[in-house]
C-alpha atoms as a PDB file:
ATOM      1  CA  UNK A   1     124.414  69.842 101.587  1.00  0.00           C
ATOM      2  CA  UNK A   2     125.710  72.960  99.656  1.00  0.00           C
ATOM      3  CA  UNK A   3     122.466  74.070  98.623  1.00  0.00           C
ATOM      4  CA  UNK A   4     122.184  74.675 102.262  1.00  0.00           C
ATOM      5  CA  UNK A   5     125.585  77.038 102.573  1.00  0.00           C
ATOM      6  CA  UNK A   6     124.814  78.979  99.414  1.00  0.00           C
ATOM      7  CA  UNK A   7     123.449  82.058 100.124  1.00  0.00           C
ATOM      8  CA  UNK A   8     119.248  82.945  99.136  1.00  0.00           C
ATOM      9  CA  UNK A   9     119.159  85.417  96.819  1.00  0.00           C
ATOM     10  CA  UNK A  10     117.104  88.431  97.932  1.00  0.00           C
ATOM     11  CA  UNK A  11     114.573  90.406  96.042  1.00  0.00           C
ATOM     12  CA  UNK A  12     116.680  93.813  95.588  1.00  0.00           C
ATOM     13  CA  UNK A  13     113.615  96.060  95.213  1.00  0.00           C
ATOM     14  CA  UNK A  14     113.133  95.584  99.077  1.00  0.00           C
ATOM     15  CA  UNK A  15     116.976  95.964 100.038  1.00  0.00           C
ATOM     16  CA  UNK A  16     117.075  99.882  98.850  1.00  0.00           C
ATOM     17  CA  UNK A  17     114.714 101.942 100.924  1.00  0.00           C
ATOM     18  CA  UNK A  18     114.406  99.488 103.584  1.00  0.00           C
ATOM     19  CA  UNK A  19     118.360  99.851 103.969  1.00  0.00           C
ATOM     20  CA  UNK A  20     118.324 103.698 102.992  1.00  0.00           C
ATOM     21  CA  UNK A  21     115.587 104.349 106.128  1.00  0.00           C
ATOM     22  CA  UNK A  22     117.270 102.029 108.510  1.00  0.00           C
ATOM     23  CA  UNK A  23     120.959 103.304 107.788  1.00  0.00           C
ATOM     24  CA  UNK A  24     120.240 107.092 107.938  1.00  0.00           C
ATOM     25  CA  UNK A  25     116.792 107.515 109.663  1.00  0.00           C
ATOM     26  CA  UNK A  26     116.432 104.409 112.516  1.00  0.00           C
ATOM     27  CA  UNK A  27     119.912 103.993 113.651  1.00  0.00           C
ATOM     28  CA  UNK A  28     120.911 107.446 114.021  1.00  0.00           C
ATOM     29  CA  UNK A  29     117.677 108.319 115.558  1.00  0.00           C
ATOM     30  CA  UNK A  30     118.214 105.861 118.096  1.00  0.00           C
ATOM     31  CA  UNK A  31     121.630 106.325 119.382  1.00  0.00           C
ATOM     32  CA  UNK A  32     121.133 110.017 119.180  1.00  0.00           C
ATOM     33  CA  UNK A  33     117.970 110.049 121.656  1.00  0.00           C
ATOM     34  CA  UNK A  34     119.980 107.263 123.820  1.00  0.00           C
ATOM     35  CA  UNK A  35     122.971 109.470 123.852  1.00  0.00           C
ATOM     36  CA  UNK A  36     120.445 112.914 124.983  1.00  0.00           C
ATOM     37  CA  UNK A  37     119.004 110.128 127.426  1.00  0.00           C
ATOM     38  CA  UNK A  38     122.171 109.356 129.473  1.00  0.00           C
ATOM     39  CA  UNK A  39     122.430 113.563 129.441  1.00  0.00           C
ATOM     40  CA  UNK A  40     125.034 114.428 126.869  1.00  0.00           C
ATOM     41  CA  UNK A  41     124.662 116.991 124.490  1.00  0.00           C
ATOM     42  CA  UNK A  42     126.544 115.233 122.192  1.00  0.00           C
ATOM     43  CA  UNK A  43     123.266 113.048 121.483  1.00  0.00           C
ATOM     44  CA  UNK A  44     121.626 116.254 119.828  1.00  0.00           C
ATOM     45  CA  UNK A  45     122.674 116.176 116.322  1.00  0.00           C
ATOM     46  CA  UNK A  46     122.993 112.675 115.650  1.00  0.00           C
ATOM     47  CA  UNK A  47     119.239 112.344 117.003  1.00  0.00           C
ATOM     48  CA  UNK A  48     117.864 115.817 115.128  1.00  0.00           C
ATOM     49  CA  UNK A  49     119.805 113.823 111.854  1.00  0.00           C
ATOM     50  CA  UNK A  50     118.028 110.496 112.540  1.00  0.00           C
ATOM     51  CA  UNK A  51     114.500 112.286 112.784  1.00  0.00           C
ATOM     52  CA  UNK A  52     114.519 114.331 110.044  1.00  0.00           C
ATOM     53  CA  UNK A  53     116.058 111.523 107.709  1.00  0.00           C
ATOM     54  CA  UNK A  54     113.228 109.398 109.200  1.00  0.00           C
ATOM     55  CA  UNK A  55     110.483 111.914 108.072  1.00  0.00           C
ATOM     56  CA  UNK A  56     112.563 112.061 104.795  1.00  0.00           C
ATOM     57  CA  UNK A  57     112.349 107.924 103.946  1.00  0.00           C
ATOM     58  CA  UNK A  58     109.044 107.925 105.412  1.00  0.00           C
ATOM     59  CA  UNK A  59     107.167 110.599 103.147  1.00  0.00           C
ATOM     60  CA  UNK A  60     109.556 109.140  99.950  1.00  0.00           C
ATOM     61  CA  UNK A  61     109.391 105.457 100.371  1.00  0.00           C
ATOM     62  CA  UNK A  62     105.990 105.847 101.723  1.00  0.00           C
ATOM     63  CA  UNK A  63     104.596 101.321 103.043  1.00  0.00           C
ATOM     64  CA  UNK A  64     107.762 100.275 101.341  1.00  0.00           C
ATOM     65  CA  UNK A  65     106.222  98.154  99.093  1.00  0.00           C
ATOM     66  CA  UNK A  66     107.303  96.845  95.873  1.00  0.00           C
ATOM     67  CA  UNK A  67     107.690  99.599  93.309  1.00  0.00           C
ATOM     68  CA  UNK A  68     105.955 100.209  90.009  1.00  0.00           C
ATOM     69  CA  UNK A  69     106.713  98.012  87.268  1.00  0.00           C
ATOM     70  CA  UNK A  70     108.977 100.540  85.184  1.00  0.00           C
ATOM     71  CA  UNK A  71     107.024 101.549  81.860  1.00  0.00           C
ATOM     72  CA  UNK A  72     110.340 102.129  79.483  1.00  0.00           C
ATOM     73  CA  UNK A  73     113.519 100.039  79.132  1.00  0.00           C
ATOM     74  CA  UNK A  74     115.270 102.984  80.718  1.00  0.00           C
ATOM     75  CA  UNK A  75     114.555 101.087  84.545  1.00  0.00           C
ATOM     76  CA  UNK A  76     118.801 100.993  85.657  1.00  0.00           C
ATOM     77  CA  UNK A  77     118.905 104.755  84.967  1.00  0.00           C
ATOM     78  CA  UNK A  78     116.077 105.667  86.762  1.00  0.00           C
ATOM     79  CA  UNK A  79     117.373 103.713  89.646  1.00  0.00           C
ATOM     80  CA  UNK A  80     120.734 105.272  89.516  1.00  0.00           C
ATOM     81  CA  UNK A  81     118.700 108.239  89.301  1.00  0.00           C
ATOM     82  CA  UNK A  82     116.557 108.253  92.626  1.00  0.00           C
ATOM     83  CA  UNK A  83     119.968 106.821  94.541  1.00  0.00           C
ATOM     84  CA  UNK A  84     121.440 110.292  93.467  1.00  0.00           C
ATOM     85  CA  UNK A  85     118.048 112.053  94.362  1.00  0.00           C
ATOM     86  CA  UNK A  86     118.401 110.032  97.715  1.00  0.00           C
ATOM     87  CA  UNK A  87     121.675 110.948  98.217  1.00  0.00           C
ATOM     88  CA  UNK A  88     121.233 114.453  98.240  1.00  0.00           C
ATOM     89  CA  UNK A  89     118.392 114.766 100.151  1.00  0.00           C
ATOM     90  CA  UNK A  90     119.714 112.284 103.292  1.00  0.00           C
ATOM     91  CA  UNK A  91     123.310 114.336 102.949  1.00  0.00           C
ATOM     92  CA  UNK A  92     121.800 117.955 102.918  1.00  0.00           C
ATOM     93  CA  UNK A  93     119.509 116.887 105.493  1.00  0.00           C
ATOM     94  CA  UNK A  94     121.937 115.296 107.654  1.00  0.00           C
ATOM     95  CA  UNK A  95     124.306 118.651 107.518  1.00  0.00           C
ATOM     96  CA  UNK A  96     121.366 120.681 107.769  1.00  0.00           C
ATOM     97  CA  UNK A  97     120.738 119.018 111.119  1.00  0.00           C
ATOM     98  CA  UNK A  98     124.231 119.648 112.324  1.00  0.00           C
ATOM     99  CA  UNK A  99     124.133 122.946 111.511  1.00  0.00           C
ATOM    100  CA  UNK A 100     121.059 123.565 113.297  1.00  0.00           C
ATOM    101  CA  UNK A 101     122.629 122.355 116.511  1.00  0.00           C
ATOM    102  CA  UNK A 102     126.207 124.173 115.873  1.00  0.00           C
ATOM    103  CA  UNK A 103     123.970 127.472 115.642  1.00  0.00           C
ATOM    104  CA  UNK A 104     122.349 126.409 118.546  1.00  0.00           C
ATOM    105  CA  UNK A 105     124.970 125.489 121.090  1.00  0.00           C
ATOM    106  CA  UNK A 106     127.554 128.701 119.817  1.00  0.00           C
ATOM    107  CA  UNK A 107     124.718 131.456 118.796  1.00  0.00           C
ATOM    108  CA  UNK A 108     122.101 130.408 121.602  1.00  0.00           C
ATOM    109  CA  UNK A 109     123.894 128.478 124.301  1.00  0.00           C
ATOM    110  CA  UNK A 110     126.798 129.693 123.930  1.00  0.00           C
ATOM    111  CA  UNK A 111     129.301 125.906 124.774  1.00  0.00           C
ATOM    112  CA  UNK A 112     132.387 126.191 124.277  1.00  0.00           C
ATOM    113  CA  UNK A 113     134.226 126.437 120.765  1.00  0.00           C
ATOM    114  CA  UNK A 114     136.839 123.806 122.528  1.00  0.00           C
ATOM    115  CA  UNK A 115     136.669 120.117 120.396  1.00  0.00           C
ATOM    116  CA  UNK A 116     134.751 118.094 123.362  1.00  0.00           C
ATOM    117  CA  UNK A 117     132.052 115.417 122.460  1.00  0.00           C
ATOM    118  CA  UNK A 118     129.565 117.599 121.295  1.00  0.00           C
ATOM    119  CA  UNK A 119     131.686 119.797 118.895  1.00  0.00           C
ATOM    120  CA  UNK A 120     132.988 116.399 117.847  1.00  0.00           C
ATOM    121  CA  UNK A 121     129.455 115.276 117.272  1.00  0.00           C
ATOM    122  CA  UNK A 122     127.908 117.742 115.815  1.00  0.00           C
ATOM    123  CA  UNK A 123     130.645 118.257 113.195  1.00  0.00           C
ATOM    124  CA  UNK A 124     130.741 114.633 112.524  1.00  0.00           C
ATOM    125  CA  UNK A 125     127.491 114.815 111.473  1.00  0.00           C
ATOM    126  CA  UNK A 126     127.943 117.936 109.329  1.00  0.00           C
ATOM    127  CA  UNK A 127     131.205 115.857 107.603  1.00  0.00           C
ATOM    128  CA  UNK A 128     129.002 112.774 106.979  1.00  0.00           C
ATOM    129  CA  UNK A 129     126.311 114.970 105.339  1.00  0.00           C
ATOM    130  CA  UNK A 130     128.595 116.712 103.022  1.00  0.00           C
ATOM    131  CA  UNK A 131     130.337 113.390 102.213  1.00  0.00           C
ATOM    132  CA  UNK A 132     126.835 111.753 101.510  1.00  0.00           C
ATOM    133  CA  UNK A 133     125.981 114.694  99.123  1.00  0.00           C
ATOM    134  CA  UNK A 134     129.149 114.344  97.251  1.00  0.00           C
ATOM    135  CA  UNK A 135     128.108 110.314  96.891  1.00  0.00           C
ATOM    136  CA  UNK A 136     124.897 112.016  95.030  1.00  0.00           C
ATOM    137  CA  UNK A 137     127.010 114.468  93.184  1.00  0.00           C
ATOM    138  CA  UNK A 138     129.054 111.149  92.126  1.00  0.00           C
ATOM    139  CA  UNK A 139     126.351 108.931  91.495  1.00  0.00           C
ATOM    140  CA  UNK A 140     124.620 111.520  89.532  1.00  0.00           C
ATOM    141  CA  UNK A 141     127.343 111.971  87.354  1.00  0.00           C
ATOM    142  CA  UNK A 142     127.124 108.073  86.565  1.00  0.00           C
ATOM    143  CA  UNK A 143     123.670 108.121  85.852  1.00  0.00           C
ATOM    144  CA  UNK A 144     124.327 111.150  83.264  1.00  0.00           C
ATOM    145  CA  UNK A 145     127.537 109.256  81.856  1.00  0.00           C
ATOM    146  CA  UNK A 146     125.151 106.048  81.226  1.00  0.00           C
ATOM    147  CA  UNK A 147     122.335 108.285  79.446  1.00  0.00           C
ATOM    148  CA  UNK A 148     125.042 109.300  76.880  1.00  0.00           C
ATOM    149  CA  UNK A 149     126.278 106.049  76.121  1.00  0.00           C
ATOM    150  CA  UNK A 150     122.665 104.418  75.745  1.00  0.00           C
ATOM    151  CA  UNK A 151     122.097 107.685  73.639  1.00  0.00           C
ATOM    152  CA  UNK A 152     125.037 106.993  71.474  1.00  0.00           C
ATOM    153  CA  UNK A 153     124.234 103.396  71.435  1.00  0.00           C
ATOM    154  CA  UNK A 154     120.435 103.709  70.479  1.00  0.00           C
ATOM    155  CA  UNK A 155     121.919 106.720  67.656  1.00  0.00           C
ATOM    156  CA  UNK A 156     124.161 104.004  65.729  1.00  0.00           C
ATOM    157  CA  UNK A 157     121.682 101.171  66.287  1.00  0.00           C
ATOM    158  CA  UNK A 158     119.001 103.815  64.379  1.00  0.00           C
ATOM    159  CA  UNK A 159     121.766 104.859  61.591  1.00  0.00           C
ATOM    160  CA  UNK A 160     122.575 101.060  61.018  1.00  0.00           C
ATOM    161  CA  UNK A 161     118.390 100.069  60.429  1.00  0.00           C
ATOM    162  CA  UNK A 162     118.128 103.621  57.911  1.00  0.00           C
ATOM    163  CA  UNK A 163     117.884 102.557  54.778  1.00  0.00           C
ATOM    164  CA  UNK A 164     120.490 103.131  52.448  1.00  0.00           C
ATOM    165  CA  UNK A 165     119.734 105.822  49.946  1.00  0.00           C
END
């Protein structure tokens, strides 16, 4: 009977991009394009976000399939690697969309500056970008902090093997 409450473990080489497209390409896509569906411009960034993010996991992730068996024992920095990589590329692109429509709706349509939905919107998307950038500044920092231990690690595991002269 327990065996039936204990949670399946899942493969994780599935759970990252599959998560990473779904989180910040699907979802946002969706609610953006129902939001510009019901006629608000709030719906603009969120949805310009979403696509490009989309196009982003899509070219990167490419069937989602299982990924190559890593060659060197190095395979958890490399991960923490490509999160980072990920990280900056969803981020910028996510603030990049926002931008685009702040240009748009003060330069070209010329909304008001007041804080209604869509300023609200569209800067809430730039503020998620940036914050998803500085995850990838973060998590890029990790990975370097983990080279330099394995480096010091594999340097005294070397000296200890040397033969003594």
């Amino acid at each position: 009977m327990t065996a039936a409450t204990e949670p399946r473990p899942r493969p994780s080489i599935e759970l990252g991009p599959r998560t990473a497209l779904l989180l910040w390409g699907g979802a946002p896509l969706v609610i953006g394009l129902a939001l510009v569906g019901v006629g608000s411009d709030a719906g603009a960034a969120v949805a310009l976000a979403g696509l490009l993010n989309t196009i982003y996991g899509i070219h990167t992730f490419g069937r989602l399939g299982p990924d190559e068996p890593a060659g060197d024992g190095d395979a958890a920095g490399a991960g923490r690697q490509e999160a980072a990589a990920d990280a900056f590329w969803t981020g910028g692109l996510t603030f990049l969309a926002g931008l685009v429509v702040a240009f748009d709706g003060h330069l070209v349509r010329h909304l008001d500056l007041r804080l209604g939905p869509w300023a609200v919107a569209t800067y809430g998307v730039m503020a998620v970008g940036l914050a998803r950038v500085r995850q990838g500044f973060v998590a890029q920092r990790a990975a370097a902090r983990a080279r330099e231990r394995a480096a010091r690690v594999e340097k005294r595991r070397r000296l200890r093997k040397s033969p003594a002269p």
